[in-house]
N, C-alpha and C. Protein backbone atom coordinates (compact mmCIF):
# COMPACT_ATOMS: atom_id res chain seq x y z
N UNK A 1 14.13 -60.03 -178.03
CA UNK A 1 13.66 -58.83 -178.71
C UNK A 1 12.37 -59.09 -179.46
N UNK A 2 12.29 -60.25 -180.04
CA UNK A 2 10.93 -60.41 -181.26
C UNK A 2 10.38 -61.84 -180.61
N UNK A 3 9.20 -61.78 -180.25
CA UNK A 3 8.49 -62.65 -179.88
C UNK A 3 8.06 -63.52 -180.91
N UNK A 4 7.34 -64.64 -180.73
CA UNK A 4 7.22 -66.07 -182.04
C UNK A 4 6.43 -65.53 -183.03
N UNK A 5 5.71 -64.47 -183.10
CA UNK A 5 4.99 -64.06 -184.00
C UNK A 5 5.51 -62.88 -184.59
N UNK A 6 6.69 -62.63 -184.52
CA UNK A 6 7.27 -61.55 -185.24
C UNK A 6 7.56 -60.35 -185.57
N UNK A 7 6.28 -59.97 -184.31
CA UNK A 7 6.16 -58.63 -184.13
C UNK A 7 6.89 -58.09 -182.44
N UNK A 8 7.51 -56.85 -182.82
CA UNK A 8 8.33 -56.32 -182.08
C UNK A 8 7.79 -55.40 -181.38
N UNK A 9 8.06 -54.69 -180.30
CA UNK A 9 7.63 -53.61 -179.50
C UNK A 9 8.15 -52.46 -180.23
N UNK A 10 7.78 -51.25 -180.21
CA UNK A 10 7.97 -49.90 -181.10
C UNK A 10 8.71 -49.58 -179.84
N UNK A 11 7.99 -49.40 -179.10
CA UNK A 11 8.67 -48.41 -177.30
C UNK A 11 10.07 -49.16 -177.54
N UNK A 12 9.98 -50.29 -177.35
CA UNK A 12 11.40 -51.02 -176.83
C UNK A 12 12.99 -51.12 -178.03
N UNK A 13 11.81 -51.45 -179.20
CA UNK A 13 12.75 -51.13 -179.93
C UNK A 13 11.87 -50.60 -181.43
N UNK A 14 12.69 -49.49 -181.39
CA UNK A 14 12.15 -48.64 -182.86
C UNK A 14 12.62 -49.18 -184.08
N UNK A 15 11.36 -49.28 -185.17
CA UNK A 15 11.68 -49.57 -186.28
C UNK A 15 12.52 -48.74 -187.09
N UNK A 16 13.44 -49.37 -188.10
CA UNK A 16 14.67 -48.48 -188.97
C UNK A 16 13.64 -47.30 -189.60
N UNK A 17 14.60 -46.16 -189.15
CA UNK A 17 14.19 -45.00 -189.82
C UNK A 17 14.29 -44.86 -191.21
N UNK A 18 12.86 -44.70 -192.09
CA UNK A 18 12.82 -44.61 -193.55
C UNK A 18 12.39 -46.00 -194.03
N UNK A 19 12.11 -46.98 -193.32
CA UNK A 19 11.70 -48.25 -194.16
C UNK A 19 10.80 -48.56 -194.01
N UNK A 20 9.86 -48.67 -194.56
CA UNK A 20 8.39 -49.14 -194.45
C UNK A 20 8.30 -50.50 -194.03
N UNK A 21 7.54 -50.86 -192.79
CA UNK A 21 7.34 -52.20 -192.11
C UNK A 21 5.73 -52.33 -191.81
N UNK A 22 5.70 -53.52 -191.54
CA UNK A 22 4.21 -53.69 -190.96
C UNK A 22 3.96 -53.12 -189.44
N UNK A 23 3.06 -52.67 -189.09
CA UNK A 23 2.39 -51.80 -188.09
C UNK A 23 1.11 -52.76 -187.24
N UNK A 24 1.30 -52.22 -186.05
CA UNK A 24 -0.15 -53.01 -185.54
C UNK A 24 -0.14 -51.98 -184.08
N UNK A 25 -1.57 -51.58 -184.01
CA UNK A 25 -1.99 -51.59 -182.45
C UNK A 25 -2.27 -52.73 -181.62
N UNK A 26 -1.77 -52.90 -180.38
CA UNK A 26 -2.21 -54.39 -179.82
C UNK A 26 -2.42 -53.44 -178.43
N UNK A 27 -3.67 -53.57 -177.56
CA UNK A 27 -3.44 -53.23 -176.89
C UNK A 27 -4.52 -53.62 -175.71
N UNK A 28 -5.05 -53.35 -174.89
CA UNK A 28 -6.00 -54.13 -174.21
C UNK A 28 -7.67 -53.92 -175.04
N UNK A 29 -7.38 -52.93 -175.68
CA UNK A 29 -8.70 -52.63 -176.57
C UNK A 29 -8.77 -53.35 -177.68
N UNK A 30 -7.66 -54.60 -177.68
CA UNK A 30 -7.76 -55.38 -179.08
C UNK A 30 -6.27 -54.45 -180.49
N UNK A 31 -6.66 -56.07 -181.05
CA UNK A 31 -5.24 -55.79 -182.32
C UNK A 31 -6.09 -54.82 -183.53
N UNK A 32 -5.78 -53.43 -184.17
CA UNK A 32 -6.49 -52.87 -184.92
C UNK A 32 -4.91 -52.07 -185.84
N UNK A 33 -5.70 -51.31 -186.65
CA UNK A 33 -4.86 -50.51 -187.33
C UNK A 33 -3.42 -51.31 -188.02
N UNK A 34 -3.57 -52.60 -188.18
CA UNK A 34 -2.87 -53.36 -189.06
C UNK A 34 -2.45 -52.49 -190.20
N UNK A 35 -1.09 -52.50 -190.80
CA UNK A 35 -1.09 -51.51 -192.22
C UNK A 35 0.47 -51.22 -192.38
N UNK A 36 1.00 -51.14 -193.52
CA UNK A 36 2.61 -50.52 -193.59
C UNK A 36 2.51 -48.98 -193.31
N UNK A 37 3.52 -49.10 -192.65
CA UNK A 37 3.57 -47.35 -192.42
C UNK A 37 5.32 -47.28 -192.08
N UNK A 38 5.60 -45.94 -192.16
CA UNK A 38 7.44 -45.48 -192.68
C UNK A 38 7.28 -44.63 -191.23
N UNK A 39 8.00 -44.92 -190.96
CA UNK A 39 8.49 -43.84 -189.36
C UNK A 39 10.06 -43.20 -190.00
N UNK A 40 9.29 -41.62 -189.79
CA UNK A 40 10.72 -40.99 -189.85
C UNK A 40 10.97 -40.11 -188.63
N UNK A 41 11.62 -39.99 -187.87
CA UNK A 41 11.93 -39.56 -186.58
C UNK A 41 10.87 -40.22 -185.63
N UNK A 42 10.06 -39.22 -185.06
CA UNK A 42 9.04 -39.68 -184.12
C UNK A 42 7.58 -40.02 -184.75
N UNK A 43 7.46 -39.51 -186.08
CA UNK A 43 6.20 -39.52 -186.71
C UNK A 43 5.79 -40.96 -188.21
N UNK A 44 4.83 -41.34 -188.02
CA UNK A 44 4.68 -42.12 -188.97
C UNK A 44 3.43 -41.92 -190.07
N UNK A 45 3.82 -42.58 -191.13
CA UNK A 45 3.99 -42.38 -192.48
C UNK A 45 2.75 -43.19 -193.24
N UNK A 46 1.79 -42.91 -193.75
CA UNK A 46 1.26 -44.03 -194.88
C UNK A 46 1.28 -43.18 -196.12
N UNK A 47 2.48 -43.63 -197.01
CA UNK A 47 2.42 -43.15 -197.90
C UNK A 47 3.02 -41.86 -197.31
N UNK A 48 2.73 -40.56 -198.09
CA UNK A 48 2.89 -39.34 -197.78
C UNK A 48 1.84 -39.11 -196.54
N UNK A 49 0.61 -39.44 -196.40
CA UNK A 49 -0.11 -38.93 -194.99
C UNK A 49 0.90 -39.27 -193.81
N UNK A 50 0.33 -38.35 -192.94
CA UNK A 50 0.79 -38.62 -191.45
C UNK A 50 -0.47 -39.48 -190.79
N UNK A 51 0.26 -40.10 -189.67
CA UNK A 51 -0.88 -40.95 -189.22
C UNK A 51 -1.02 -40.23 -187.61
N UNK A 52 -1.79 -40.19 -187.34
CA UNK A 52 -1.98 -39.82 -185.87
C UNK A 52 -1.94 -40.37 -184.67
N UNK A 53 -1.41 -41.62 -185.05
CA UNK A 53 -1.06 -42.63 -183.61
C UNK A 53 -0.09 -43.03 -184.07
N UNK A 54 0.55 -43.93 -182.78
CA UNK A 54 2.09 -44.29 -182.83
C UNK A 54 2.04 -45.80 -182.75
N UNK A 55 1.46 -46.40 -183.54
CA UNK A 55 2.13 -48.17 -183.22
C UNK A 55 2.39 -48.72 -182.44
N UNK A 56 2.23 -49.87 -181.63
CA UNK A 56 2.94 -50.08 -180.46
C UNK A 56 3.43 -51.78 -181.37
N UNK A 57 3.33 -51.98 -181.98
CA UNK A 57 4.49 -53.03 -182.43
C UNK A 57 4.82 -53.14 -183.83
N UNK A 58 5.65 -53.51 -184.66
CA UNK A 58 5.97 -53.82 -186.20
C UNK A 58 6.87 -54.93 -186.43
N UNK A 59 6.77 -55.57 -187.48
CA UNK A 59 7.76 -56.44 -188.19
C UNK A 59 8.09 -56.31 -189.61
N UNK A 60 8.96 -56.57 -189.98
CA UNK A 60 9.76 -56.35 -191.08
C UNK A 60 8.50 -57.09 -191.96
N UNK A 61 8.30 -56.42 -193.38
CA UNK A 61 7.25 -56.61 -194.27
C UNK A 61 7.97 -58.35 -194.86
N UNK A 62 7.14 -59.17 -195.05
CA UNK A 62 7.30 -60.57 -195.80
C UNK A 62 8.00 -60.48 -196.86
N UNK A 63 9.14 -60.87 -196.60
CA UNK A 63 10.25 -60.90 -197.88
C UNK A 63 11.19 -59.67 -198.40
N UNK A 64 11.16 -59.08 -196.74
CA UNK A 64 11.94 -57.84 -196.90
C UNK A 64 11.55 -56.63 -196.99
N UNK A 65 12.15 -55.69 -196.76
CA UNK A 65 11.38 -54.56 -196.34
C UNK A 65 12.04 -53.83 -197.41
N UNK A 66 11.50 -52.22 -197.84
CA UNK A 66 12.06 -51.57 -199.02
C UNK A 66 12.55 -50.03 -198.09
N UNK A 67 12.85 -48.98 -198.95
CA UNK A 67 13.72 -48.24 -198.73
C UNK A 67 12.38 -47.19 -198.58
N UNK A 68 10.95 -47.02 -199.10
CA UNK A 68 9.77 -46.69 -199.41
C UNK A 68 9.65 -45.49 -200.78
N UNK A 69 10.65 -46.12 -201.58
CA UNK A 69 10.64 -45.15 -202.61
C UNK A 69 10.11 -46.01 -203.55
């Protein structure tokens, strides 16, 4: 499921709904858009903004992840 670097596939497996994790685009255009962001259903989160793309990988934030309250 989680490759040596810790980061997971979004498609394959979705991050817990409501917890803020680390985010990354990786994609043949290069790694960008690094950042915590909260996925609640299909849509994700910085903070209260919506973000307009969908992640294609995340890992649990360093030393645990919070509830984003």
């Amino acid at each position: 499921m989680q490759a040596l670097s810790g980061w997971i596939n979004s498609y394959d497996f979705p991050s817990p709904d409501g917890e803020i994790v680390e985010t990354k685009i990786d994609d043949t255009k290069g790694c960008r858009n690094v950042q915590l962001l909260k996925r609640q259903g299909r849509s994700w989160f910085d903070g209260e903004m919506y973000v307009y793309y969908t992640p294609t990988h995340w890992r649990p934030i360093a030393g645990g992840t919070t509830d984003g309250k």
